[in-house]
PDB file of N, CA and C in Angstrom:
ATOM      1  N   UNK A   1      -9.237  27.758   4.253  1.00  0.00           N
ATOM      2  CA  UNK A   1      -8.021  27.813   5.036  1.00  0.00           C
ATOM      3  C   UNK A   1      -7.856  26.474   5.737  1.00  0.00           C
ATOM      4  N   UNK A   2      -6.825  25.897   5.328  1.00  0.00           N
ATOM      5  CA  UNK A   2      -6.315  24.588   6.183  1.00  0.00           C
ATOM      6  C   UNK A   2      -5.175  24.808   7.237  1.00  0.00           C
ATOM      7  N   UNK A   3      -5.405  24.444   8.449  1.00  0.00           N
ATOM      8  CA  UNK A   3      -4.455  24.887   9.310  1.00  0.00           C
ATOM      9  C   UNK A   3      -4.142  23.198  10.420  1.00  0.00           C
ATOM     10  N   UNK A   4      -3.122  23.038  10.505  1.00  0.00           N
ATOM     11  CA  UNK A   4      -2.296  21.745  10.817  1.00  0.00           C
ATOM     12  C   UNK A   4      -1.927  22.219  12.435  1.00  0.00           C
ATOM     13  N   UNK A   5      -2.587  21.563  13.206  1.00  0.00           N
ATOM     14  CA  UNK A   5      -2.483  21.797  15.098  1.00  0.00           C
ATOM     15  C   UNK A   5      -1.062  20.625  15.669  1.00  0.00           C
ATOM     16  N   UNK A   6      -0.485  21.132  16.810  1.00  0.00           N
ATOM     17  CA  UNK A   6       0.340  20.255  17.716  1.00  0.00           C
ATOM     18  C   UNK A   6      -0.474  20.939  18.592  1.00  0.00           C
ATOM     19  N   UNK A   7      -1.257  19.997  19.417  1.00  0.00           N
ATOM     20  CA  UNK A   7      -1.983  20.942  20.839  1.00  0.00           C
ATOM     21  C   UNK A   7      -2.615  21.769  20.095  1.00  0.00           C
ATOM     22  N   UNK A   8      -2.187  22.947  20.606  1.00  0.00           N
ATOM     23  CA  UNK A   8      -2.323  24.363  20.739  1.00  0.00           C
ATOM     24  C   UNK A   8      -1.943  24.873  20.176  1.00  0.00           C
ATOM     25  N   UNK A   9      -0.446  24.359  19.215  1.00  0.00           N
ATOM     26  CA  UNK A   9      -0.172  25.248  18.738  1.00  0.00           C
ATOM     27  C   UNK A   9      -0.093  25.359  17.127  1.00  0.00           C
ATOM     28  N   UNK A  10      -0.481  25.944  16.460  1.00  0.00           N
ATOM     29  CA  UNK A  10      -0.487  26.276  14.861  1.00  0.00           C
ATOM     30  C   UNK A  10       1.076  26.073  14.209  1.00  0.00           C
ATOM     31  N   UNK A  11       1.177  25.157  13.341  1.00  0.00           N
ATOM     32  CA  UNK A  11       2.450  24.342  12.744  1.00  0.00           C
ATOM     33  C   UNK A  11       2.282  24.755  11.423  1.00  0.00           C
ATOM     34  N   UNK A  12       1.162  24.908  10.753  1.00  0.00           N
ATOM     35  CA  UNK A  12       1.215  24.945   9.606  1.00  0.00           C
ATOM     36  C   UNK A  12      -0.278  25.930   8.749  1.00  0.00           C
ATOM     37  N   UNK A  13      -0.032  26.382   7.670  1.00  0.00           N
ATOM     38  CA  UNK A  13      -1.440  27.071   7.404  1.00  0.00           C
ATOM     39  C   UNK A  13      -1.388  27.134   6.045  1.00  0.00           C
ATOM     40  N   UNK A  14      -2.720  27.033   5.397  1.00  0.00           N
ATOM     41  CA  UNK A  14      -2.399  26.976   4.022  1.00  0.00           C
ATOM     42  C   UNK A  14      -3.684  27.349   3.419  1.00  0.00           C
ATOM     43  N   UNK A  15      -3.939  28.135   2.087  1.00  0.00           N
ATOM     44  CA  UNK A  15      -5.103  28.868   1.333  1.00  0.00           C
ATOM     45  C   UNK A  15      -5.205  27.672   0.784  1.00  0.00           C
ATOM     46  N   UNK A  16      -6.812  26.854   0.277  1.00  0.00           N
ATOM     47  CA  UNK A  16      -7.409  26.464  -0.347  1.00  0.00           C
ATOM     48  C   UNK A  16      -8.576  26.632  -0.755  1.00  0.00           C
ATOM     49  N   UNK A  17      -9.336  25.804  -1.915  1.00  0.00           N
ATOM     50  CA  UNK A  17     -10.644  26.024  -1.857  1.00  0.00           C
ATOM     51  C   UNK A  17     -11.277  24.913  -1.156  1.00  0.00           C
ATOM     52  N   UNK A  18     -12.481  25.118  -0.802  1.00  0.00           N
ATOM     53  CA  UNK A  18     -13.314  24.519   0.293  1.00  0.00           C
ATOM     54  C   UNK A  18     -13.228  22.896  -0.284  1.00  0.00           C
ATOM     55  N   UNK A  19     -13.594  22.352  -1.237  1.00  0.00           N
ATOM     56  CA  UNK A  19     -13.595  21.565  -1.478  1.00  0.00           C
ATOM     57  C   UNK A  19     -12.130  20.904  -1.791  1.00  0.00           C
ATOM     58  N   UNK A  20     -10.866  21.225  -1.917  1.00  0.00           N
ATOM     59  CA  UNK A  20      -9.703  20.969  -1.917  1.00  0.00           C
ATOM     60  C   UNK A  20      -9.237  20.432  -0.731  1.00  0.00           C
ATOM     61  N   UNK A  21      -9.720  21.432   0.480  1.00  0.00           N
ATOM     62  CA  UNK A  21      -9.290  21.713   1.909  1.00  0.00           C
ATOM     63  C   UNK A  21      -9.939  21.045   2.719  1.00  0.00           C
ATOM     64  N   UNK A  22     -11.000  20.376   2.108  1.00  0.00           N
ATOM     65  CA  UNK A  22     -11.740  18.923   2.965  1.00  0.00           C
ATOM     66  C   UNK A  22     -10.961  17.913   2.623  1.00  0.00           C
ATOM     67  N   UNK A  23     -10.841  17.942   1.643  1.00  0.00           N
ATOM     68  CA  UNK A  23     -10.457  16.280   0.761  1.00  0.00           C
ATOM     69  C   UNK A  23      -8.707  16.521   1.534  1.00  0.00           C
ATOM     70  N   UNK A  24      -8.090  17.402   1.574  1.00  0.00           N
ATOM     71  CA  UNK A  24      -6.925  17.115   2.311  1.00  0.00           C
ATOM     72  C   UNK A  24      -7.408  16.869   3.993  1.00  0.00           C
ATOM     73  N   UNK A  25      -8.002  17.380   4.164  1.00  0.00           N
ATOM     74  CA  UNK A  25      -8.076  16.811   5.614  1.00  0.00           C
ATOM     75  C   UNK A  25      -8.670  15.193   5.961  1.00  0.00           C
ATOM     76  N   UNK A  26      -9.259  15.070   4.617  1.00  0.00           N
ATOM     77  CA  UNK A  26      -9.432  13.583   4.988  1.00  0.00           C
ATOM     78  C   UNK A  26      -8.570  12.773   4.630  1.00  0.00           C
ATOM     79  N   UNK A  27      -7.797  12.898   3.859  1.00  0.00           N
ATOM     80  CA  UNK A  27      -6.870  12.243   3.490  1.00  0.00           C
ATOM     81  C   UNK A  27      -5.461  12.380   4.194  1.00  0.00           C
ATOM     82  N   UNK A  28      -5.031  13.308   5.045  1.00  0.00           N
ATOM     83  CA  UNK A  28      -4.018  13.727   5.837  1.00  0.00           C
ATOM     84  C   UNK A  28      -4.558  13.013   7.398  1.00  0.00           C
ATOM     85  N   UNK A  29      -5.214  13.624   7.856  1.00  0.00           N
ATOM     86  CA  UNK A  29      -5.907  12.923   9.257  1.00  0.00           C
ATOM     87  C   UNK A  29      -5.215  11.868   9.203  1.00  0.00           C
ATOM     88  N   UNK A  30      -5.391  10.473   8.996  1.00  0.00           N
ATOM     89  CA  UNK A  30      -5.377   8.985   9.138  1.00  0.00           C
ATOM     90  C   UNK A  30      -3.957   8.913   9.112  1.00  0.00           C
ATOM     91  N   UNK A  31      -3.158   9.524   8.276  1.00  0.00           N
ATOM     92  CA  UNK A  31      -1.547   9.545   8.530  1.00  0.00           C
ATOM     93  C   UNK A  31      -1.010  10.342   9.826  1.00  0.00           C
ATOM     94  N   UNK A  32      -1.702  11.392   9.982  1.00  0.00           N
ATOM     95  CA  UNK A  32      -1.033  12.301  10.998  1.00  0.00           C
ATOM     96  C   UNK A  32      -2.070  12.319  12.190  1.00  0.00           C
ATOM     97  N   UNK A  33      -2.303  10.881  12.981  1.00  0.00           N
ATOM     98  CA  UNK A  33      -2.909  10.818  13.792  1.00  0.00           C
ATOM     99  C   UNK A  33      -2.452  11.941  15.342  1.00  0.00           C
ATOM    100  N   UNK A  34      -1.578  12.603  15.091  1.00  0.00           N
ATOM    101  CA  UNK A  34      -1.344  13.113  16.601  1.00  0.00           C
ATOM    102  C   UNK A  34      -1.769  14.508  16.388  1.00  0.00           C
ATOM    103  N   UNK A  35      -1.758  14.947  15.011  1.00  0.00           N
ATOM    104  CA  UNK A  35      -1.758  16.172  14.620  1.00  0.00           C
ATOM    105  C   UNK A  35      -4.076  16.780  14.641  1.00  0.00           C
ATOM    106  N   UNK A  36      -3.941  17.918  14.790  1.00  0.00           N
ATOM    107  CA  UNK A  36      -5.337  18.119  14.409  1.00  0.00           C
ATOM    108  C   UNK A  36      -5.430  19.020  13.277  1.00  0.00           C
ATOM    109  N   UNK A  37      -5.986  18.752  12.065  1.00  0.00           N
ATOM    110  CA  UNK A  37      -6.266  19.427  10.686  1.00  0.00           C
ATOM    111  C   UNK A  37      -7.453  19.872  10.724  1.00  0.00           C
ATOM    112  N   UNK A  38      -7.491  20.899  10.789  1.00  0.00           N
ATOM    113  CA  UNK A  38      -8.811  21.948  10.539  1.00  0.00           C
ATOM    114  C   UNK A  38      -9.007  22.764   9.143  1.00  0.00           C
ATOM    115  N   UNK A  39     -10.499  22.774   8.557  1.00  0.00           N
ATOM    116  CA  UNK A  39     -11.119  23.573   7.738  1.00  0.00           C
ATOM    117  C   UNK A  39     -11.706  25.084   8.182  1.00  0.00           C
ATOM    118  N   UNK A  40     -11.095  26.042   7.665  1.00  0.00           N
ATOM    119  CA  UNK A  40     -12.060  27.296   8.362  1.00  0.00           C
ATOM    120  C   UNK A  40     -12.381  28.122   7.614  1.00  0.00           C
ATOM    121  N   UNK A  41     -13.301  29.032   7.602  1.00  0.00           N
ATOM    122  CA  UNK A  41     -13.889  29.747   6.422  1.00  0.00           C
ATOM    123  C   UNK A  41     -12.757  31.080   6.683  1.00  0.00           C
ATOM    124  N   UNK A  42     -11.356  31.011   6.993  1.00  0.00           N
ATOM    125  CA  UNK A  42     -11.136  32.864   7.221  1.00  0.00           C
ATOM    126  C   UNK A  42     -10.859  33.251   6.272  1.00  0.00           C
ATOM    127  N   UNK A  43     -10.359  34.486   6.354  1.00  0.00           N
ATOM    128  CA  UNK A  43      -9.737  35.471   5.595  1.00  0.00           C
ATOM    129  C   UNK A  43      -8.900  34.706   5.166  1.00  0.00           C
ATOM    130  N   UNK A  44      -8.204  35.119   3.739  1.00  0.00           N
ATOM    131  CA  UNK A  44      -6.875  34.777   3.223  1.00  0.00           C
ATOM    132  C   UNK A  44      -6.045  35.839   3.283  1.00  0.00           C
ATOM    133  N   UNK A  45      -4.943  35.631   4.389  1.00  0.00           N
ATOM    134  CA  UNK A  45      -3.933  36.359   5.479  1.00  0.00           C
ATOM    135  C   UNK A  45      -2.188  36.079   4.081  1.00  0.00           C
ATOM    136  N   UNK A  46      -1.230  35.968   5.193  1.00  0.00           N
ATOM    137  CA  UNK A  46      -0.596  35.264   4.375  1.00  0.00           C
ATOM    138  C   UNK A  46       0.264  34.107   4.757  1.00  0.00           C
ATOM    139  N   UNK A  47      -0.699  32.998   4.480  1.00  0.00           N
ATOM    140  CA  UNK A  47      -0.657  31.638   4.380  1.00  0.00           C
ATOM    141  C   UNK A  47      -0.545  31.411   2.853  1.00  0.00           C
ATOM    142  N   UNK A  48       0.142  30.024   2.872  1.00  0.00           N
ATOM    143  CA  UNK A  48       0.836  29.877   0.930  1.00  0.00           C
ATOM    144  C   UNK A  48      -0.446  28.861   0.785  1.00  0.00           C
ATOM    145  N   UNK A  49      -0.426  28.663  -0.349  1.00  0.00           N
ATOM    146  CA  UNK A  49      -0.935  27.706  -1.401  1.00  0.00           C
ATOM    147  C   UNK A  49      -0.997  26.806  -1.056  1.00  0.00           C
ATOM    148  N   UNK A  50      -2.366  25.579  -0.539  1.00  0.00           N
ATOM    149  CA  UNK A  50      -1.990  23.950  -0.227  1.00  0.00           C
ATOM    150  C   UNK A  50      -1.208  23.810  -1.823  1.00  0.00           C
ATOM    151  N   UNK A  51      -0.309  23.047  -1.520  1.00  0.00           N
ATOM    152  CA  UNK A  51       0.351  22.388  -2.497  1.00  0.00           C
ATOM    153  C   UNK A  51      -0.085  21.198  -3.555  1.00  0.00           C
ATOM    154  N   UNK A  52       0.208  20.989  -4.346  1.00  0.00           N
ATOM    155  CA  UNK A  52      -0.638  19.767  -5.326  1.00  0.00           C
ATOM    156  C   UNK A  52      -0.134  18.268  -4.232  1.00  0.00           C
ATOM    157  N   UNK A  53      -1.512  17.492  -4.581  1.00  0.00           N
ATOM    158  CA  UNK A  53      -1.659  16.592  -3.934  1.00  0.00           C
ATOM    159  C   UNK A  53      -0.658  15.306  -3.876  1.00  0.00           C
ATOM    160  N   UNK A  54       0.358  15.563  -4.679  1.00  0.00           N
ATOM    161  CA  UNK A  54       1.299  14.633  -4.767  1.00  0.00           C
ATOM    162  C   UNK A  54       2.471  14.949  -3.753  1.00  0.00           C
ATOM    163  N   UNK A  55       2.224  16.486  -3.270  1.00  0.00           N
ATOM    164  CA  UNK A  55       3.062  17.100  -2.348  1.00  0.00           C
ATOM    165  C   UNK A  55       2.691  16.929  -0.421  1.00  0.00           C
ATOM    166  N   UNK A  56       1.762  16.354  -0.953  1.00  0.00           N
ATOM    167  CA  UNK A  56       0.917  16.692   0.734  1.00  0.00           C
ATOM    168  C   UNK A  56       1.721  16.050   1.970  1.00  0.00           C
ATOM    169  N   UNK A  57       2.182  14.657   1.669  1.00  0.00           N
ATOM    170  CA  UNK A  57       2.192  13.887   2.507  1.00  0.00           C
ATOM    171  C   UNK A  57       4.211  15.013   3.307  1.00  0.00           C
ATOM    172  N   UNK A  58       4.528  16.228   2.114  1.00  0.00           N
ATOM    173  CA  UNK A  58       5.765  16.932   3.036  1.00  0.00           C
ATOM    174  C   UNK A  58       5.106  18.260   3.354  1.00  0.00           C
ATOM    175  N   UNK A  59       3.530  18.510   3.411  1.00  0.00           N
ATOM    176  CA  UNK A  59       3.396  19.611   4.318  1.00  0.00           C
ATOM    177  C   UNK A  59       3.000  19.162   5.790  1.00  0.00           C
ATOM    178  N   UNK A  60       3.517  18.183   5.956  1.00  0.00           N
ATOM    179  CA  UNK A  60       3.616  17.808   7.707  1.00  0.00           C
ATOM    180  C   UNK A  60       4.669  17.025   8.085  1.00  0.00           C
ATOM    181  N   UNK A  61       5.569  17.407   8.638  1.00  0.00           N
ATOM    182  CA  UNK A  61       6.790  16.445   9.112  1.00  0.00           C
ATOM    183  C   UNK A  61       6.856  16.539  10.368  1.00  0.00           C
TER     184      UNK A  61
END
């Protein structure tokens, strides 16, 4: 589970696999310095699909 922070508050959430859902957070971080991107082991709720990696840089605006 990748989930995209303002503060406090949850902006964004998305199902991946563990190794998908790192590599976007390292690669997202350095662009979206204000934002906080977290990895978490939860449940899959219903949060969509990280998107293919050519898409990433419009799951944060």
């Amino acid at each position: 589970m990748v989930r995209i922070w303002l503060g406090d508050h949850l902006i964004a959430e998305y199902t991946a696999e563990p190794d998908r859902a790192s590599r976007y957070q390292r690669v997202m971080t350095p662009k979206f310095t204000g934002l906080r991107i977290t990895v978490d082991n939860a449940a899959v709720g219903s949060a969509s699909e990280l998107p293919s990696e050519q898409l990433w840089p419009l799951t944060v605006q």
